[in-house]
C-alpha atoms as a PDB file:
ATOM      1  CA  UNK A   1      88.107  -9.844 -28.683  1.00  0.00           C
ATOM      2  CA  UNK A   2      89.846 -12.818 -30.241  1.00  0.00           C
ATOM      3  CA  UNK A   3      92.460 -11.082 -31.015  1.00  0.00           C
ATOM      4  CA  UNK A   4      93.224  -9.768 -27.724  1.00  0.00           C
ATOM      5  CA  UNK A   5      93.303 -13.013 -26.324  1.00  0.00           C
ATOM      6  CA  UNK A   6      95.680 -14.298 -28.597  1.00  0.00           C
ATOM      7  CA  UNK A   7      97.930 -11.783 -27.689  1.00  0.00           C
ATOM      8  CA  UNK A   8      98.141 -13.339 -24.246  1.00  0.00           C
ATOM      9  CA  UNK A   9      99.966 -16.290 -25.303  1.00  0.00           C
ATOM     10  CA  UNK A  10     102.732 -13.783 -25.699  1.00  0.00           C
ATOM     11  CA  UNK A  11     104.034 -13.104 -22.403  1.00  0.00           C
ATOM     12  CA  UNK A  12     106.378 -10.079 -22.371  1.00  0.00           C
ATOM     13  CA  UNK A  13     108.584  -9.180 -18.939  1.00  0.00           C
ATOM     14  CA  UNK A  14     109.680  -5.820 -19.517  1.00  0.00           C
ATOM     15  CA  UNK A  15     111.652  -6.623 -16.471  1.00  0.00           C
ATOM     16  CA  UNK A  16     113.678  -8.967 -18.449  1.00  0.00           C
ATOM     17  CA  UNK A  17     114.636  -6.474 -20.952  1.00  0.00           C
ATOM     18  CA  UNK A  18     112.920  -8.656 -23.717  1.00  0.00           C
ATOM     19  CA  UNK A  19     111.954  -6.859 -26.773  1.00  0.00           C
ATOM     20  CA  UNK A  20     107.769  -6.185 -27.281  1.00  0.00           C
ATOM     21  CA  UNK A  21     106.829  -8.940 -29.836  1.00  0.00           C
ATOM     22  CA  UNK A  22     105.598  -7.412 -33.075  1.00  0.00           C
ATOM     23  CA  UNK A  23     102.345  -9.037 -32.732  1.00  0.00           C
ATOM     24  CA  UNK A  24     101.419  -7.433 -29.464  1.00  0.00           C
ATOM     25  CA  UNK A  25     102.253  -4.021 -30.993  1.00  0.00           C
ATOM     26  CA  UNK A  26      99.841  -5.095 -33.746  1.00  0.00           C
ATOM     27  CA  UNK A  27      97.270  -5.861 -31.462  1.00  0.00           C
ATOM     28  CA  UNK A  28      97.453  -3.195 -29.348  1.00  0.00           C
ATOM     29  CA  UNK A  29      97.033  -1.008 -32.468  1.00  0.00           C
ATOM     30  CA  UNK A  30      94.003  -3.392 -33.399  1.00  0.00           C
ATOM     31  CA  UNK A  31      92.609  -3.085 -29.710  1.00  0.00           C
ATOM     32  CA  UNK A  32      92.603   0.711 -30.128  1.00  0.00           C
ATOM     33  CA  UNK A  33      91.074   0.592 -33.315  1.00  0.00           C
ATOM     34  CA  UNK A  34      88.592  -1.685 -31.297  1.00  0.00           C
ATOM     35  CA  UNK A  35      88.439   1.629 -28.984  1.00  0.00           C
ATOM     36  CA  UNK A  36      87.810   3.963 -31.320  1.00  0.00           C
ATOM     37  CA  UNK A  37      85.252   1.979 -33.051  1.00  0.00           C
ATOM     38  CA  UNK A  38      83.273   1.859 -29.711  1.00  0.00           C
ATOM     39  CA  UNK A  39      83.574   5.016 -29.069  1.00  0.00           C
ATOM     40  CA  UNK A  40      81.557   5.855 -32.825  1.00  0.00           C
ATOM     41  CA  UNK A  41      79.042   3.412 -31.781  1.00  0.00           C
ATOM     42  CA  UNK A  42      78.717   5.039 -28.339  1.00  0.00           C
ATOM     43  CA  UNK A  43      78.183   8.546 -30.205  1.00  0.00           C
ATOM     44  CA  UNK A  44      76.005   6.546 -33.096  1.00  0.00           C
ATOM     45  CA  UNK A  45      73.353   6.215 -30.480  1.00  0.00           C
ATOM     46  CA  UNK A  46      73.522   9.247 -29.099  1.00  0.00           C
ATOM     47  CA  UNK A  47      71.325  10.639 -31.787  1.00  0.00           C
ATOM     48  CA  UNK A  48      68.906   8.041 -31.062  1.00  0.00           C
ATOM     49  CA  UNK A  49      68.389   9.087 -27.457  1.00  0.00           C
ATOM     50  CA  UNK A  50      68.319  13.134 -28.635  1.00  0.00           C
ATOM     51  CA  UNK A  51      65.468  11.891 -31.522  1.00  0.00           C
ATOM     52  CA  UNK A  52      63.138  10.326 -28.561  1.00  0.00           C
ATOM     53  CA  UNK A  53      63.631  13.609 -26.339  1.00  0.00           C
ATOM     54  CA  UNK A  54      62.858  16.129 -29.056  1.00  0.00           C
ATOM     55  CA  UNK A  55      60.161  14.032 -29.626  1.00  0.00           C
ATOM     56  CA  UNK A  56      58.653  13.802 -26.498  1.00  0.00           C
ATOM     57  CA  UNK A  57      59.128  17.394 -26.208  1.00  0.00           C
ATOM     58  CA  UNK A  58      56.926  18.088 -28.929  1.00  0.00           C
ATOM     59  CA  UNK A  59      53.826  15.796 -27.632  1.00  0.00           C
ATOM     60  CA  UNK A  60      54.402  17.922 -24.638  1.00  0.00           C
ATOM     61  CA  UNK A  61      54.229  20.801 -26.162  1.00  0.00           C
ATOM     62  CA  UNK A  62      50.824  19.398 -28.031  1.00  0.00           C
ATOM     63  CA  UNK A  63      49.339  18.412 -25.176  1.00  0.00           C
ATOM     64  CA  UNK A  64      49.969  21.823 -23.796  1.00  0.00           C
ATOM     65  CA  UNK A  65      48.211  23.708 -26.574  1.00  0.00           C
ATOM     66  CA  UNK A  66      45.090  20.971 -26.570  1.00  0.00           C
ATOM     67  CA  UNK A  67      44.513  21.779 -23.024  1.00  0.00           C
ATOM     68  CA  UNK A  68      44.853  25.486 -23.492  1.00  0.00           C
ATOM     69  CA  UNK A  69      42.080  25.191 -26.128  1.00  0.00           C
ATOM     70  CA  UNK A  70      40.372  22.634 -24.028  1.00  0.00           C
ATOM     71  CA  UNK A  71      40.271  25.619 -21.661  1.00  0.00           C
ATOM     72  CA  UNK A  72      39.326  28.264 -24.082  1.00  0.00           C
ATOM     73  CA  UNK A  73      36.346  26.919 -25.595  1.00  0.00           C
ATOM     74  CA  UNK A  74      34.695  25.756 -22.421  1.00  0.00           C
ATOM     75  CA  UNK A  75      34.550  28.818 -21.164  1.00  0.00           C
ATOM     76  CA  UNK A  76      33.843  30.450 -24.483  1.00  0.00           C
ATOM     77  CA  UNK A  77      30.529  28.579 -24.704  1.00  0.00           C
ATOM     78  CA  UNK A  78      29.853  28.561 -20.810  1.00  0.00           C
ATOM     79  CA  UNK A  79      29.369  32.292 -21.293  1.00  0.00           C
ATOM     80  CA  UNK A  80      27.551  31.872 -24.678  1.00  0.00           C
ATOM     81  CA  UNK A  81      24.878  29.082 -22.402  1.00  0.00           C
ATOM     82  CA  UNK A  82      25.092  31.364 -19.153  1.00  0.00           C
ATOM     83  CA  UNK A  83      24.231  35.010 -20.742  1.00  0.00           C
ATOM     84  CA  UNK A  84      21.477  33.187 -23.455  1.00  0.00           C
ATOM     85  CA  UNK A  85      19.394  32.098 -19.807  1.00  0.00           C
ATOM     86  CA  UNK A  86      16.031  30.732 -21.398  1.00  0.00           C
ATOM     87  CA  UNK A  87      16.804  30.834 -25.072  1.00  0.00           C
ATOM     88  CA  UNK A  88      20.041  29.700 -25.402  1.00  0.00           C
ATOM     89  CA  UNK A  89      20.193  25.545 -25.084  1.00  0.00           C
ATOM     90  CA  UNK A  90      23.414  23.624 -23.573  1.00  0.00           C
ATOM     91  CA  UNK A  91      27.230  23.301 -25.238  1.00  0.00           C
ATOM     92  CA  UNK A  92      28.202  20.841 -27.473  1.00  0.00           C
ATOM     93  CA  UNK A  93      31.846  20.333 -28.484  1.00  0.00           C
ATOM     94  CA  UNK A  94      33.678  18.839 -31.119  1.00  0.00           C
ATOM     95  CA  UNK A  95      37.127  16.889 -29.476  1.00  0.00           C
ATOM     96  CA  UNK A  96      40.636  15.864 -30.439  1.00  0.00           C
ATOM     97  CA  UNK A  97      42.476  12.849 -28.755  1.00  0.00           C
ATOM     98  CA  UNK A  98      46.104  14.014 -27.953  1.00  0.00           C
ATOM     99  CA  UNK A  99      49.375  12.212 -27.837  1.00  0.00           C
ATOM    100  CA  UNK A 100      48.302  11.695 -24.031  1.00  0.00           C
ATOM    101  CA  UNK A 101      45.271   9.229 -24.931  1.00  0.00           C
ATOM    102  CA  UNK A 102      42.451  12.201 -23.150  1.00  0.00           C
ATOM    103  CA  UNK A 103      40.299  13.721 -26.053  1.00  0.00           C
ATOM    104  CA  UNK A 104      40.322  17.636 -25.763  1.00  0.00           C
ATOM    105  CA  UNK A 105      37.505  19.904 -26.760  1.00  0.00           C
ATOM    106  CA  UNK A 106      39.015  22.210 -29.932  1.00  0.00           C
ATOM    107  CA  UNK A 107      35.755  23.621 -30.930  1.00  0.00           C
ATOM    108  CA  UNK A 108      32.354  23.951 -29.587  1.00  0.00           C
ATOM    109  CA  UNK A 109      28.852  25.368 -30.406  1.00  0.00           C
ATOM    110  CA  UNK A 110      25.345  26.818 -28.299  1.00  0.00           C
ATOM    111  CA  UNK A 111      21.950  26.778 -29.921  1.00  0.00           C
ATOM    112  CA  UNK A 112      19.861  30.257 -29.202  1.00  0.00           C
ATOM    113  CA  UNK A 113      16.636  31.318 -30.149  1.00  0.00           C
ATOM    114  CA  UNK A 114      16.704  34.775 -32.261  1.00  0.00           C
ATOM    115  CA  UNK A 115      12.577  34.155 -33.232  1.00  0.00           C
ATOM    116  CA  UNK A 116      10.443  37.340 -32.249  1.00  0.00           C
ATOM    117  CA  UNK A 117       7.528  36.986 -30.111  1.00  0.00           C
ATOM    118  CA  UNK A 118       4.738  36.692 -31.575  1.00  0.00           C
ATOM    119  CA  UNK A 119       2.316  39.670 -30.897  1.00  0.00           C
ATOM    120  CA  UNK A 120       4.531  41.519 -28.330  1.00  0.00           C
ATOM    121  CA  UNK A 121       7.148  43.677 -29.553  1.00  0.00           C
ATOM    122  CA  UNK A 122       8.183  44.853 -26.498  1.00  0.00           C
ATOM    123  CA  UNK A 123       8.827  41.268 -25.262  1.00  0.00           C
ATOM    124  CA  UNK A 124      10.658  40.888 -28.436  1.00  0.00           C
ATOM    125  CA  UNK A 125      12.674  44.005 -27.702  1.00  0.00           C
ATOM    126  CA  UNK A 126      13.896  42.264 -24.362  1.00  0.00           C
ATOM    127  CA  UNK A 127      14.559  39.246 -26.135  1.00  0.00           C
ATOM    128  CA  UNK A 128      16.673  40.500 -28.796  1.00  0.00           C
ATOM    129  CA  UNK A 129      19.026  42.375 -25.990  1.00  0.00           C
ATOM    130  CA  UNK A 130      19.372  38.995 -24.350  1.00  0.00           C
ATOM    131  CA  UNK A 131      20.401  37.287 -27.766  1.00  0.00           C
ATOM    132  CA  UNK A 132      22.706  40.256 -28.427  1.00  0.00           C
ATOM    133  CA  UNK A 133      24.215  39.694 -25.127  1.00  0.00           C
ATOM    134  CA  UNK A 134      25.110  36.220 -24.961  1.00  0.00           C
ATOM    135  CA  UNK A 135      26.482  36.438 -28.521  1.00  0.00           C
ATOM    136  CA  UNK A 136      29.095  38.679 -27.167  1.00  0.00           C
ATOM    137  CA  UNK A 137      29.543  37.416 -23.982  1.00  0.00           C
ATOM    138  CA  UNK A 138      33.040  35.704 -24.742  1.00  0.00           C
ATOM    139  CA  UNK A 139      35.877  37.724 -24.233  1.00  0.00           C
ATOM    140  CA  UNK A 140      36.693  36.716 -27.681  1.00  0.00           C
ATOM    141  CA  UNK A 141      33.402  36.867 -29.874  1.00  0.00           C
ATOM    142  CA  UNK A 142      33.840  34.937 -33.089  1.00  0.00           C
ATOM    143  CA  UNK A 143      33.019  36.072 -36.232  1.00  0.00           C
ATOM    144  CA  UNK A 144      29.717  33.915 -35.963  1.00  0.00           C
ATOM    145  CA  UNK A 145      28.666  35.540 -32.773  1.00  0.00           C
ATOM    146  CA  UNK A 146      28.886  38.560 -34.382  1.00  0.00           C
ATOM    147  CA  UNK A 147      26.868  38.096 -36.984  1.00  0.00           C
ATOM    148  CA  UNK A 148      23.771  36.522 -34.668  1.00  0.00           C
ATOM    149  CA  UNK A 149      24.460  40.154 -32.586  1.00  0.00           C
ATOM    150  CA  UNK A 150      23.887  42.186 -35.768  1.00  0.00           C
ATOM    151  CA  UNK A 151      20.961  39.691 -36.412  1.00  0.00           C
ATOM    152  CA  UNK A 152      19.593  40.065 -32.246  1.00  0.00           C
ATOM    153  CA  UNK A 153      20.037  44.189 -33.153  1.00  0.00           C
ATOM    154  CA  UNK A 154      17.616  43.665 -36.284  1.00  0.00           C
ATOM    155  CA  UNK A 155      15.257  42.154 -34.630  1.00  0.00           C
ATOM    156  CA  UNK A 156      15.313  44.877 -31.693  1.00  0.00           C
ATOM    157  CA  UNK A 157      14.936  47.476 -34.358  1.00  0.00           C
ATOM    158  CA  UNK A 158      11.849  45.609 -35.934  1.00  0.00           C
ATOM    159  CA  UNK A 159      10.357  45.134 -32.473  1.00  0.00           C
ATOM    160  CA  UNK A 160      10.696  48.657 -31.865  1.00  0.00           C
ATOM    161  CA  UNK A 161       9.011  49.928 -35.205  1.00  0.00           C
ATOM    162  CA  UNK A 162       6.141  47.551 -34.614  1.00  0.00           C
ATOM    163  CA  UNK A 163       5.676  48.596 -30.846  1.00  0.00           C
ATOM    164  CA  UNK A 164       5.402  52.624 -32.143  1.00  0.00           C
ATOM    165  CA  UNK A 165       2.772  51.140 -34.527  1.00  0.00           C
ATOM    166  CA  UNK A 166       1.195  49.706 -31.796  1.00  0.00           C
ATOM    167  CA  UNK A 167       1.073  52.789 -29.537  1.00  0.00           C
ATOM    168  CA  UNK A 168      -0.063  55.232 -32.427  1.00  0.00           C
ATOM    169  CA  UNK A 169      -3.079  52.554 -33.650  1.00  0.00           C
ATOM    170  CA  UNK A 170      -3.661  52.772 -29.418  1.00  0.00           C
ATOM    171  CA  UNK A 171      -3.489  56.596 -29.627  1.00  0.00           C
ATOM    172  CA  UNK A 172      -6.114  56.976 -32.606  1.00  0.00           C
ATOM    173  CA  UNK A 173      -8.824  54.595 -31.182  1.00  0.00           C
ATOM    174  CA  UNK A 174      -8.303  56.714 -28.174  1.00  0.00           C
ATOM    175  CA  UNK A 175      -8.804  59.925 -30.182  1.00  0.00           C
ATOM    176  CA  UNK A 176     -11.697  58.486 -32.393  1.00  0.00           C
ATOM    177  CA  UNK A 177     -13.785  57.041 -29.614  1.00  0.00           C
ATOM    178  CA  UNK A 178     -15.176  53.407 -28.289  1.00  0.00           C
ATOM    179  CA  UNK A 179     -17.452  53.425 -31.840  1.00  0.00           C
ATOM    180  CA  UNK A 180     -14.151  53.813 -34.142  1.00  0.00           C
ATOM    181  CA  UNK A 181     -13.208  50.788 -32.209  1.00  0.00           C
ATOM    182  CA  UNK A 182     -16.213  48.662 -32.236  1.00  0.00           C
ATOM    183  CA  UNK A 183     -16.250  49.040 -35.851  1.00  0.00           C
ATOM    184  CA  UNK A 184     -12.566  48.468 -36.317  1.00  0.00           C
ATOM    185  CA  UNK A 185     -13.183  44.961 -34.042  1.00  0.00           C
ATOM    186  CA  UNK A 186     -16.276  44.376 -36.762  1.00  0.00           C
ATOM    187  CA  UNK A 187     -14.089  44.600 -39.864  1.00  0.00           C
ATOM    188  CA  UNK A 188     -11.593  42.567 -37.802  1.00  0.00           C
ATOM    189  CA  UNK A 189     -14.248  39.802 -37.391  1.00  0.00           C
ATOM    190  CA  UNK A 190     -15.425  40.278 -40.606  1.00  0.00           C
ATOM    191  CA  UNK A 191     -11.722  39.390 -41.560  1.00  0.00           C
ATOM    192  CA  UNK A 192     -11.732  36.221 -39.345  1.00  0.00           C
ATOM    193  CA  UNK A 193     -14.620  35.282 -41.022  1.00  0.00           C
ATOM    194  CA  UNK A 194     -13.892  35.513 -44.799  1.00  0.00           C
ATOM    195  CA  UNK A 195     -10.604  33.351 -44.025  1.00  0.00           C
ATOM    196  CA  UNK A 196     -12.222  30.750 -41.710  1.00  0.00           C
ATOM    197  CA  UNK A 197     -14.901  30.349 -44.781  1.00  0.00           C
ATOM    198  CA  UNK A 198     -12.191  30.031 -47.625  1.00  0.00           C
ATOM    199  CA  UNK A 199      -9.864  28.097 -45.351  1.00  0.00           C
ATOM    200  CA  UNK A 200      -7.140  30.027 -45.078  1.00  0.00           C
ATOM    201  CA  UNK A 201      -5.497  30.854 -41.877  1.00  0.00           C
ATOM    202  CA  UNK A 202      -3.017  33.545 -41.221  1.00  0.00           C
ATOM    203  CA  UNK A 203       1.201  32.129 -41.236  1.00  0.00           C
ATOM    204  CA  UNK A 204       2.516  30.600 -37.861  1.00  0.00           C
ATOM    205  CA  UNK A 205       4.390  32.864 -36.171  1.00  0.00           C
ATOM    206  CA  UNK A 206       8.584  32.533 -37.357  1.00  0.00           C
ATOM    207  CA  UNK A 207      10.683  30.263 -34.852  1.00  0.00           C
ATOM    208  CA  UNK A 208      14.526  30.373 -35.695  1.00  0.00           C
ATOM    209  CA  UNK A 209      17.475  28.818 -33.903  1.00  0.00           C
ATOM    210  CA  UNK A 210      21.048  29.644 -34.689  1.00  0.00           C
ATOM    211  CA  UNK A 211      24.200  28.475 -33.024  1.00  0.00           C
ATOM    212  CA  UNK A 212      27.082  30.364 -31.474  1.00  0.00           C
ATOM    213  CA  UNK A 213      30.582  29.066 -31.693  1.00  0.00           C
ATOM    214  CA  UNK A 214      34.017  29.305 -30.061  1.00  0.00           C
END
């Protein structure tokens, strides 16, 4: 800029037919030099402005895909919590704050009870096919739900064996006769007895809890 305005103190009148002094051909050269190097600081920020959108396009584009697993897991353990009824206990999630400031759910888990009932297969049999059913109620079952459906099936199967037990042991005493049973109930008591006196008492009855997950 300084130099431009010392080329003012050279006033030309082309009019006049006077010559173009030397120094404002020098200037003029330096004032588009001056252009040019504008015009590279102009593009020298450009990048600047393309950096911030690219980067704003990617925190869209994460905030996008939080939500979308936000989404996803929700309902993945809504239908774990909904199809479990009685056994299965509420969701609990595990969250990740995005470039937005909100915290997004990426993973979540649902506590269900896969214990057999004690002293009723058949109520263990129902059970099992409500375990087995909320572990695949997702539309995408996880490996992990998969595995507590194989486990809800094993029970079933146990439950089952130990239900045809029942009904043949129900079968003989029917065959044999109301003595066969009173002495069956005898050695029974007798049974009672001997571990009441030596102070041992038969196990609790097996309560396990696993968890689904998304």
């Amino acid at each position: 800029m300084a130099e431009i305005s010392e080329a003012t103190t050279y006033p030309v009148n082309p009019l006049a037919g006077y010559p173009r002094h030397p120094a404002t051909e020098q200037e003029q050269g330096t004032g588009t030099s001056s252009r040019r190097e504008t015009g590279s600081g102009d593009a020298a920020s450009f990048p600047s402005s393309a950096t911030d959108k690219v980067t704003i396009s990617r925190e869209a584009q994460q905030i996008m895909q939080l939500a979308s697993a936000d989404r996803r897991v929700r309902a993945h353990e809504a239908a774990h919590s909904a199809a479990g009824g009685q056994y299965a206990g509420g969701p609990s999630y595990s969250y990740k704050q995005g470039p937005d400031g909100k915290r997004y759910a990426v993973a979540g888990e649902v506590p269900i009870d896969v214990s057999p009932v004690s002293g009723d297969p058949q109520a263990s049999i129902q059970k099992a096919r409500v375990v087995r059913s909320a572990a695949l109620a997702p539309a995408d079952p996880s490996p992990q739900d998969r595995q507590v459906a194989a486990a809800a099936m094993r029970m079933e199967m146990k439950a089952q064996s130990d239900l045809q037990a029942m009904r043949r042991e129900e079968t003989t005493q029917e065959t044999q006769g109301p003595e066969s049973i009173r002495s069956r109930e005898e050695r029974s008591d007798e049974t009672a007895d001997s571990q009441q006196a030596s102070g041992t008492n038969p196990p609790p009855a097996e309560t396990r809890s696993i968890r689904l997950y998304a």
